[in-house]
Protein backbone atom coordinates (compact mmCIF):
# COMPACT_ATOMS: atom_id res chain seq x y z
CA UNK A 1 8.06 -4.78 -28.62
CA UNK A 2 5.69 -6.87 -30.62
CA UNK A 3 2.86 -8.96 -28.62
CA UNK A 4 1.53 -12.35 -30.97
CA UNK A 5 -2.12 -12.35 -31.74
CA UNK A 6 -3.05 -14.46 -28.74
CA UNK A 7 -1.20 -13.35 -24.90
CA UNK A 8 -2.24 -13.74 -21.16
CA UNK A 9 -3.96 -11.69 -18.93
CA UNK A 10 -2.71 -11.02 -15.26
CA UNK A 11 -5.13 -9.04 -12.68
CA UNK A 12 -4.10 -8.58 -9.73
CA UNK A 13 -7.46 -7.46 -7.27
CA UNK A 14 -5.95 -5.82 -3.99
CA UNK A 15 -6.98 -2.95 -1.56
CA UNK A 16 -5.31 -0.12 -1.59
CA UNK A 17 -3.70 -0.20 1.59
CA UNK A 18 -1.89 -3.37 0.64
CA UNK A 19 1.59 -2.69 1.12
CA UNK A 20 5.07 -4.26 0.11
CA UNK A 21 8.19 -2.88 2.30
CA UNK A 22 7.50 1.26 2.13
CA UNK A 23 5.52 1.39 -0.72
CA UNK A 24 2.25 0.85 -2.13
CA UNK A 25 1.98 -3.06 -2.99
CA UNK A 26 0.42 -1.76 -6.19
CA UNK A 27 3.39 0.02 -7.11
CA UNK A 28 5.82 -2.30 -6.03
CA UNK A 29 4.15 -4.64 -9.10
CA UNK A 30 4.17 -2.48 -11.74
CA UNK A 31 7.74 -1.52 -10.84
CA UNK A 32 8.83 -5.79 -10.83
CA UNK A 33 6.43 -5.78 -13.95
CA UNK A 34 8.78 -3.00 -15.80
CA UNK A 35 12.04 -4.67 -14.62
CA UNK A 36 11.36 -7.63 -16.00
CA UNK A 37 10.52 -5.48 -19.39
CA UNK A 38 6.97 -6.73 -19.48
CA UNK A 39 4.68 -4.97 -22.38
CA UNK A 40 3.27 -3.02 -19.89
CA UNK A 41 0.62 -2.44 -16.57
CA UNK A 42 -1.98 -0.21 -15.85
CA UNK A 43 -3.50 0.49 -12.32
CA UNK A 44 -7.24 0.59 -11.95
CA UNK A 45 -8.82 2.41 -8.67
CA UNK A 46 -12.75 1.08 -7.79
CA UNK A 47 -15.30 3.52 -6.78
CA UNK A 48 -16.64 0.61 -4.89
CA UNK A 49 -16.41 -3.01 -3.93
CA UNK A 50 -15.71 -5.56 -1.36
CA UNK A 51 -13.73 -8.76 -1.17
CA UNK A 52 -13.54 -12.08 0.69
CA UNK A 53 -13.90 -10.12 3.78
CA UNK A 54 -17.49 -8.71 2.42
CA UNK A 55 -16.98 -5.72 3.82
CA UNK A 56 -17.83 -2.74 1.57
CA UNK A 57 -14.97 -0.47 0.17
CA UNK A 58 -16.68 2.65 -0.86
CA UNK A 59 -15.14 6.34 -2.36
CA UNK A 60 -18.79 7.94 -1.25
CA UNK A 61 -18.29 10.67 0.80
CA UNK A 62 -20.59 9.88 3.95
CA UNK A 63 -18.48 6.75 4.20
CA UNK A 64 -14.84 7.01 2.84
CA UNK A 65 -12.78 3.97 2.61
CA UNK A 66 -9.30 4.48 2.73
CA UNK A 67 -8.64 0.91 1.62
CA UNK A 68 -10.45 1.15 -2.01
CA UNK A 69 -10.08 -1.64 -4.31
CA UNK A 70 -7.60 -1.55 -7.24
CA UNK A 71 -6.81 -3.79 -9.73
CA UNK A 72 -3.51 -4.52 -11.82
CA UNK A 73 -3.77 -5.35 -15.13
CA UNK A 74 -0.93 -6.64 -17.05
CA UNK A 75 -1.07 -7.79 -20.92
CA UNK A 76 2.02 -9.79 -22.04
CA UNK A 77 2.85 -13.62 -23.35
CA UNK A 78 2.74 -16.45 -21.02
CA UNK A 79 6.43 -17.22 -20.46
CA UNK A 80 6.73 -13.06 -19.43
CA UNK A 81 3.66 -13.60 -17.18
CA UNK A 82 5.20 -16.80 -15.80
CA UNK A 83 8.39 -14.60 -14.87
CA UNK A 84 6.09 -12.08 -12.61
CA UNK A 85 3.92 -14.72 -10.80
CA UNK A 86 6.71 -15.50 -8.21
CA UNK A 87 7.00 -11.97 -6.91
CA UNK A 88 2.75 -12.24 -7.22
CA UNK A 89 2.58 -15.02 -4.70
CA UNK A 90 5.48 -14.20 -2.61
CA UNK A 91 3.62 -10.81 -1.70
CA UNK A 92 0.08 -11.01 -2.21
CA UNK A 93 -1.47 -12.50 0.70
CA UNK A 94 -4.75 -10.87 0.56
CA UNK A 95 -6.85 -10.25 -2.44
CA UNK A 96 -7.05 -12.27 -6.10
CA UNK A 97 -5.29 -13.31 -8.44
CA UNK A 98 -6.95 -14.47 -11.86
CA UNK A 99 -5.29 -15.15 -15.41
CA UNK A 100 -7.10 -15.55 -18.98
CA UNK A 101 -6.41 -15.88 -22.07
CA UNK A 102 -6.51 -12.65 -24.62
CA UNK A 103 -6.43 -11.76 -28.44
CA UNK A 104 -4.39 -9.15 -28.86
CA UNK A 105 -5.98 -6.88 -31.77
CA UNK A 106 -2.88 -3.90 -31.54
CA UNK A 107 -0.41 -2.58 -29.32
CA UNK A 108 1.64 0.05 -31.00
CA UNK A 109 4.83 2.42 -29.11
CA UNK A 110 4.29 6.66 -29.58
């Protein structure tokens, strides 16, 4: 698969905890990501953050979150983006959901 110079950006900001049926929300995107043969998805995990809520999501020991932030990130063109962002807003109701335009400098297979 070949991306053009200029693509979109999807990030997807959630807790942890988010959920979608039995599985991890964050998984269940990735998975609609890769059946809908999107370039691909990466899962970030935070060390630390908080959200709309403001309350603080930590991985310190004395005070260990078990909702810690993660973030999607998907690369791809706009009209493969535009295919995801149904699933996106069926099933995220908490967290954020931003989109930016990217230059592409290489994405390469093996």
């Amino acid at each position: 698969m070949k991306l053009p110079e200029t693509a979109v950006l999807l990030r997807v900001f959630l807790g942890e905890s988010a959920r979608h049926t039995n599985k991890p929300l964050y998984e269940a995107i990735v998975l609609k990501a890769r059946e809908l043969n999107l370039a691909g998805a990466t899962v970030l995990r935070g060390i630390l953050g908080f959200g709309a809520d403001s309350r603080i999501h930590s991985a310190k020991i004395l005070s260990l979150s078990l909702d810690l932030p993660l973030v999607v990130e998907i690369v791809d063109t706009q009209e493969n983006i535009d295919k995801l962002l149904p699933f996106i807003d069926e099933h995220v109701s908490e967290g954020l959901v931003t989109l930016e335009n990217v230059r592409v400098i290489k994405y390469h297979q093996g």
